[in-house]
Protein backbone atom coordinates (compact mmCIF):
# COMPACT_ATOMS: atom_id res chain seq x y z
CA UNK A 1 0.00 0.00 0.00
CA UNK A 2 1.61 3.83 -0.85
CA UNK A 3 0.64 5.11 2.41
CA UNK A 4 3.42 4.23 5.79
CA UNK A 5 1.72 2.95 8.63
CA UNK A 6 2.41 6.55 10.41
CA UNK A 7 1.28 8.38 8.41
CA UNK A 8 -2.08 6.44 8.18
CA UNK A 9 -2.47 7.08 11.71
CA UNK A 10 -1.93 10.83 11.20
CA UNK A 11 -4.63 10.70 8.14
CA UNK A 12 -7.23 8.90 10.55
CA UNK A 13 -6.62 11.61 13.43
CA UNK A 14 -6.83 14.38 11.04
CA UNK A 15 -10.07 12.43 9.63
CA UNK A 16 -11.94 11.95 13.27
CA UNK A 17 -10.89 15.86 13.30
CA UNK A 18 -13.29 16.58 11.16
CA UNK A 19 -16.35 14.98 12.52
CA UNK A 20 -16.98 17.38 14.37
CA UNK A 21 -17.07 20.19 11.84
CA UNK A 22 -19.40 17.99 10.02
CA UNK A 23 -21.93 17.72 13.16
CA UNK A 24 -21.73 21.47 13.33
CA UNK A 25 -22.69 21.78 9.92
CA UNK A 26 -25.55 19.86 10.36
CA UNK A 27 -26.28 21.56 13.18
CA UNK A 28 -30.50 21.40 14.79
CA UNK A 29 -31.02 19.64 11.22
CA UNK A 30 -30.73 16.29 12.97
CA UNK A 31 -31.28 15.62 16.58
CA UNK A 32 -27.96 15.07 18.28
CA UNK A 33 -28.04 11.28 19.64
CA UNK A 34 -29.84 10.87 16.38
CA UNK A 35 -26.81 11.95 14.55
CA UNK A 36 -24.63 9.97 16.98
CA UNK A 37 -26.62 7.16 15.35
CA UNK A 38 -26.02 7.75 11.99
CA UNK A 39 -22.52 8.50 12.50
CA UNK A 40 -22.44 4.95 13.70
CA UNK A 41 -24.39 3.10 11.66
CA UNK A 42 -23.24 4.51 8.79
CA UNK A 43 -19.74 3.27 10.00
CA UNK A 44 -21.00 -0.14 10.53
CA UNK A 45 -21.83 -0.40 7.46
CA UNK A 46 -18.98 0.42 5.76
CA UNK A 47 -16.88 -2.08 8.21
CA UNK A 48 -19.06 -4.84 7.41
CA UNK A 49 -18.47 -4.23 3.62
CA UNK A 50 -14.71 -4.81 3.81
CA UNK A 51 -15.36 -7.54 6.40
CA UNK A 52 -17.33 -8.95 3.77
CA UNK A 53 -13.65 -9.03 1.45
CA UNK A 54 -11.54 -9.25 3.84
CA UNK A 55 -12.79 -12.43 6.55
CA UNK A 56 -16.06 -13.64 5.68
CA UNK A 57 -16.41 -15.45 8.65
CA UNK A 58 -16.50 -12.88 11.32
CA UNK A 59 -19.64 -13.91 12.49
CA UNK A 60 -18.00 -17.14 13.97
CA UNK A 61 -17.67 -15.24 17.41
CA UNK A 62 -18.48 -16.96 20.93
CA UNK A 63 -20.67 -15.71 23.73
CA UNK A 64 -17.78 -14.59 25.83
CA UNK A 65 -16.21 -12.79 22.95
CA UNK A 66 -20.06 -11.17 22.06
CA UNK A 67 -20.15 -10.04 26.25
CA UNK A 68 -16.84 -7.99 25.76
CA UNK A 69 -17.94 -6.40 22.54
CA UNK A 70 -21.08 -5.27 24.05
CA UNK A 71 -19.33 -3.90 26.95
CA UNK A 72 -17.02 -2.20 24.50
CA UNK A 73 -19.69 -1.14 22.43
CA UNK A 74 -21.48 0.94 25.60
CA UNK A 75 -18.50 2.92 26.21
CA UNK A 76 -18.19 3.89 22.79
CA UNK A 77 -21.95 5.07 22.28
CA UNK A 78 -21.33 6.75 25.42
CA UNK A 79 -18.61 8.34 24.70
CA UNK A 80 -19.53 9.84 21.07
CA UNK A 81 -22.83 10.76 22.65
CA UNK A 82 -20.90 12.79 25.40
CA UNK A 83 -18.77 14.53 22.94
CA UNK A 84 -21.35 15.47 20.84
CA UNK A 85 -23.62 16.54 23.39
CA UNK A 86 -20.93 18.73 25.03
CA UNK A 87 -20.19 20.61 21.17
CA UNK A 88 -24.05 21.42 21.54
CA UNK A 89 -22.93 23.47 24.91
CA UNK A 90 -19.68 24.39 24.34
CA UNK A 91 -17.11 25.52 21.75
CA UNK A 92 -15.55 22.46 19.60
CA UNK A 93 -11.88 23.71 20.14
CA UNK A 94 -12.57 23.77 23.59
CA UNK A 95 -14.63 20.50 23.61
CA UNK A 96 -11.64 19.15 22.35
CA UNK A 97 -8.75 20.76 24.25
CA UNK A 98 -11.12 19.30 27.20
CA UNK A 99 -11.64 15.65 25.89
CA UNK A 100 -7.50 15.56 25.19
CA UNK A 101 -7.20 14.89 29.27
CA UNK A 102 -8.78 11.12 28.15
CA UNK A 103 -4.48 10.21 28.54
CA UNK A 104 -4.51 11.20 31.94
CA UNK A 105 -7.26 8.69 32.77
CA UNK A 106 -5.76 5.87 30.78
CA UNK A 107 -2.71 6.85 33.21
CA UNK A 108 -5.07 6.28 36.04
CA UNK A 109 -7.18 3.28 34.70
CA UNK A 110 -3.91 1.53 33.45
CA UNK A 111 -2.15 1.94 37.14
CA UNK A 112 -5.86 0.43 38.44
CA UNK A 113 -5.17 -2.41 36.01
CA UNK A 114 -1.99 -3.29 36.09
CA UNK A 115 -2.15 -3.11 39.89
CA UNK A 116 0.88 -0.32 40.19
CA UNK A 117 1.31 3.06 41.62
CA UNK A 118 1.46 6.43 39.68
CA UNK A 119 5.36 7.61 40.22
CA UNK A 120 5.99 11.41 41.10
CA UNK A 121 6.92 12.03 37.40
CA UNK A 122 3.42 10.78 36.56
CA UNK A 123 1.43 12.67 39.06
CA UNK A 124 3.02 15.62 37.93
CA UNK A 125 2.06 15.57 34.55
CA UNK A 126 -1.32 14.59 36.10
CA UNK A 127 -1.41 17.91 37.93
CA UNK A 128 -0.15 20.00 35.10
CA UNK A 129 -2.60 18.25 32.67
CA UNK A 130 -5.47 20.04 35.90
CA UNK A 131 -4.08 23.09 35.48
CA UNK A 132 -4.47 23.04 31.29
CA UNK A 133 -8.19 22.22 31.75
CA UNK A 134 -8.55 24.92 34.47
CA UNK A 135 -6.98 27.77 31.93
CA UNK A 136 -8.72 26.07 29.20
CA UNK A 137 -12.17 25.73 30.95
CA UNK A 138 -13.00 28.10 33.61
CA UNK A 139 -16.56 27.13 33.63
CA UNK A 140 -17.99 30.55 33.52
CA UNK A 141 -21.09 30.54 32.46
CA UNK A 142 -24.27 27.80 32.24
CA UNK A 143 -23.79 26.40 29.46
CA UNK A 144 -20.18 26.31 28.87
CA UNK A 145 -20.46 24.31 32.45
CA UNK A 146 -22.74 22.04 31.07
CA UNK A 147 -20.58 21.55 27.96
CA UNK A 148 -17.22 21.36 29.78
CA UNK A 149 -18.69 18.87 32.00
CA UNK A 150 -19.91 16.43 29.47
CA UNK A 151 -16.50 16.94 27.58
CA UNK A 152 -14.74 15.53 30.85
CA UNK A 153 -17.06 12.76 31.17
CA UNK A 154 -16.44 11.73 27.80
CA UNK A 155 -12.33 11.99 27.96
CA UNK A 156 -13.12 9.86 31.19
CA UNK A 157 -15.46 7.08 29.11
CA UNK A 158 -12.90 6.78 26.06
CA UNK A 159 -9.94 6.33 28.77
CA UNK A 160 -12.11 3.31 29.52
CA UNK A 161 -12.75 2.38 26.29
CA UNK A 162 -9.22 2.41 25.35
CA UNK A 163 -8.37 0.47 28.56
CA UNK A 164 -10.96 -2.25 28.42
CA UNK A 165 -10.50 -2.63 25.05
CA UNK A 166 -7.08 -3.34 25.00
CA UNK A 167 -7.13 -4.93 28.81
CA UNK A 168 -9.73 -7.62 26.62
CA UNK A 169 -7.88 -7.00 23.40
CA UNK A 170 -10.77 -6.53 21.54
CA UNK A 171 -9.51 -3.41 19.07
CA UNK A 172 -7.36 -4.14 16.63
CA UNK A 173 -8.94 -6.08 13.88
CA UNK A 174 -11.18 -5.07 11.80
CA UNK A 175 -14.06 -8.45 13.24
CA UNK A 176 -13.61 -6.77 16.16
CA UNK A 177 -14.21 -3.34 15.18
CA UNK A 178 -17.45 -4.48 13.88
CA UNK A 179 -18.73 -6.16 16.61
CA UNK A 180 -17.80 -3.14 18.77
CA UNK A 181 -19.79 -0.75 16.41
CA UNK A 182 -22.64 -2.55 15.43
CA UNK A 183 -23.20 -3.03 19.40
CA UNK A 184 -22.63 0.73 19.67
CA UNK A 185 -25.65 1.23 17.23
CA UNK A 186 -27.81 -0.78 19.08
CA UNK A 187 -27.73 1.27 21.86
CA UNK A 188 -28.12 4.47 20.22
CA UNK A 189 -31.08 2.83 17.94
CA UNK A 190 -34.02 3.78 20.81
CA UNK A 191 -32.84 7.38 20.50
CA UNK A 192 -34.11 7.57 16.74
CA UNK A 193 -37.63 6.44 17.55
CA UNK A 194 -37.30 9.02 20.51
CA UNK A 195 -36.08 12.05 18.49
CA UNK A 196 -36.21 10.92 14.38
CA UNK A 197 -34.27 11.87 11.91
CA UNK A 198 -34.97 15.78 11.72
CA UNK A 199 -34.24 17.38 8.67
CA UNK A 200 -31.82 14.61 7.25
CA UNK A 201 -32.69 15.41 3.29
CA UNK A 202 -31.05 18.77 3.68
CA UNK A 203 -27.85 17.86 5.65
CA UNK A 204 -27.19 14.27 3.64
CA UNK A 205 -23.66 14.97 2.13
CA UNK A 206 -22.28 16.23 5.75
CA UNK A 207 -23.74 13.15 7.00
CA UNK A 208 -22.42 10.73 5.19
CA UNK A 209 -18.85 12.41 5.50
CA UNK A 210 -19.00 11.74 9.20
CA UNK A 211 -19.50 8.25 9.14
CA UNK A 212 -18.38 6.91 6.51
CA UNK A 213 -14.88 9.09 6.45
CA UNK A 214 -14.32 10.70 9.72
CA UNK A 215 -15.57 7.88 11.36
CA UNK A 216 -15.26 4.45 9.09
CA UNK A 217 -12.68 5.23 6.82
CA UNK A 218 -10.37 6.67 10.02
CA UNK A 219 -10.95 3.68 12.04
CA UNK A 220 -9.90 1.60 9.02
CA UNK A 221 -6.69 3.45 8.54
CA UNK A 222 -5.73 3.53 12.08
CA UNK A 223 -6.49 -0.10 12.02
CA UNK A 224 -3.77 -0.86 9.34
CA UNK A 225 -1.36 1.47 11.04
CA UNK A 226 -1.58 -0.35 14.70
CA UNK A 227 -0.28 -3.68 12.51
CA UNK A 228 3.57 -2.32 11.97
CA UNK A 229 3.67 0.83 14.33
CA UNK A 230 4.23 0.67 18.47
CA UNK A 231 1.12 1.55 20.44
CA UNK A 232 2.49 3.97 22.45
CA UNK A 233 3.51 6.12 19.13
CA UNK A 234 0.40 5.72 17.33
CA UNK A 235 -1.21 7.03 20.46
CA UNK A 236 0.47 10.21 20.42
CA UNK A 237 -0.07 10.70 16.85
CA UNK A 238 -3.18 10.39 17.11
CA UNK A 239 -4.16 12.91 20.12
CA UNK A 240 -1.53 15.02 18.38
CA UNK A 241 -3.16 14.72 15.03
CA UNK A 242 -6.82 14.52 16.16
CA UNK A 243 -6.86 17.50 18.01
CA UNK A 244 -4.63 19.72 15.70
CA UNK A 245 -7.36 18.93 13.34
CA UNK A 246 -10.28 19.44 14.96
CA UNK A 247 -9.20 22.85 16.60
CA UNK A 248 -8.17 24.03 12.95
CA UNK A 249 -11.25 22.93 11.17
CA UNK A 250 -13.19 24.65 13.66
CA UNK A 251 -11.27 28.43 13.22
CA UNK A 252 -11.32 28.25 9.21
CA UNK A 253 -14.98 26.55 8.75
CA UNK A 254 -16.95 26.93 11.54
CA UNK A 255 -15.36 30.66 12.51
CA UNK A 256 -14.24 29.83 15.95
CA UNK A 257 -11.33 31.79 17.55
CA UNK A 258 -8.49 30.67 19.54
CA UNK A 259 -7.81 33.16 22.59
CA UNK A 260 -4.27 33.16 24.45
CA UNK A 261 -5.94 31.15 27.75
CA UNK A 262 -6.95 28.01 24.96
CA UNK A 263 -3.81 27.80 23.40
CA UNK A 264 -1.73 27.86 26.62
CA UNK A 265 -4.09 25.28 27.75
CA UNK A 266 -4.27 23.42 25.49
CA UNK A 267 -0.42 23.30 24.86
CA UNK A 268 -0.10 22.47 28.62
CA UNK A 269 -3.06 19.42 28.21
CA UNK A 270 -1.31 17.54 25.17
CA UNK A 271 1.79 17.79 26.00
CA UNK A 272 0.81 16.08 29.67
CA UNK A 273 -0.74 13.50 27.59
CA UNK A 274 2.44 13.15 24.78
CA UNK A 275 4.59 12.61 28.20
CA UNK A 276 2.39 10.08 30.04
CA UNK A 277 1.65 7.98 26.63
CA UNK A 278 5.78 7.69 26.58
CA UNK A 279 6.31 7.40 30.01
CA UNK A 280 7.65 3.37 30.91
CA UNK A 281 4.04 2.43 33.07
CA UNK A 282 1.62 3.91 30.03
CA UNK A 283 4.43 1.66 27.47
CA UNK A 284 4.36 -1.72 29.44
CA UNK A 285 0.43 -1.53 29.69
CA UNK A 286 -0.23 -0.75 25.56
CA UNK A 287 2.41 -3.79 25.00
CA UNK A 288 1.26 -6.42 27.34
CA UNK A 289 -2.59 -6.45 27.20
């Protein structure tokens, strides 16, 4: 294939980037846990497609395996509907900046895990990584509280996604992908014959981008990258990458501007996330479960 594993992974960050730009563009067209669905489904589909090529017999799955996918499956749901919710609040460069912190809670989850204590160095960066969502986030004012808050609750749902899933190693193949999404829809399925589909006809093409490329085409990508590159690296391209992207996208399309206090923060929140992915506890934990 002409494209390196690394820079794959950077392609798929810069790719999830954008689904958020897309959900602003659709904006009250769609309800949001209704477009949480469709970014989903739409995803689904496109995995099961290539599954279709690629192992037609990824239905040969047993009960235990189905149990962790579920599982897996609710913490993703959860934590798309949590991100998007929190863009309805609150800013999407902030939303971002905000859901960046999900290292720091791998950090924690990974020391729960692997039955270890955070060293100084870590709890360090886990204090600085505080103080760049206080200076981004200040939670002045109702809404941005409300939208802050479900931004931290999501970085706190991935970090267990991205724990549990690896802790089961249930990620990285593209069966288990699948199984993971198509459980993920299920969930969100009730919240379509709660809310419908809005004005879908008129937001279509924006739609479709966010499922099937900033959401299925990225996962696919990052997929073949995990095969050659170390965990630990493709980790911090991808927070690097994702959030890069997403903070851009947002200033040139959507219009939103980037004061001093959210760049500062922001600086301070990724690079206490680039430091704990690379630091020896986060390594042995992405390379032994």
């Amino acid at each position: 294939m002409f494209l390196t594993r690394k820079y794959a992974i950077i392609l798929s960050g810069i790719l999830t980037g954008t689904a958020s730009t897309m959900f602003a563009f659709i904006g009250d067209s769609v309800p949001v846990l209704s477009s949480v669905f469709l970014r989903v489904f739409l995803a689904t589909l496109l995995f099961f497609v290539v599954m279709s090529f690629v192992d037609k017999r990824f239905y040969a799955v047993s009960r235990s395996d189905l149990k962790s996918y579920a599982l897996v499956g609710l913490t993703l749901a959860s934590t798309l509907s949590l991100y998007f919710l929190a863009i309805s609040f609150y800013t999407i460069s902030s939303v971002t900046l905000i859901l960046s912190s999900y290292v720091v809670f791998v950090a924690i989850f990974a020391s729960i895990f692997l039955k270890e204590r955070l060293k100084k160095a870590h709890k360090v960066s886990i204090a600085l990584a505080i103080i760049g969502l206080a200076i981004v986030s200040p939670f002045s004012g109702k809404f941005n509280m409300i939208g802050a808050l479900l931004a931290l609750c999501s970085a706190i749902v991935y970090a267990i996604f991205l724990v549990y899933s690896r802790y089961t190693e249930k990620k990285n193949s593209i069966g288990s992908i699948f199984w993971i999404f198509l459980f993920a829809t299920l969930y969100l399925s009730p919240f379509v014959f709660k809310f419908g589909f809005g004005e879908l006809k008129s937001v279509i093409p924006y739609v479709l981008i966010m499922g099937l490329v900033s959401t299925g085409l990225a996962y696919l990508l990052l997929l073949y990258g995990l095969k050659k590159v170390k965990a630990e690296t493709a980790a911090v391209l991808t927070i690097v990458s994702h959030t890069l992207s997403a903070l851009l996208f947002a200033v040139f399309l959507i219009g939103e501007v980037l004061t001093i206090r959210l760049i500062i923060g922001g600086i301070i929140l990724i690079s206490s996330g680039v430091y704990l992915l690379y630091s020896k506890k986060i390594k042995h934990f992405l390379h032994h479960h």
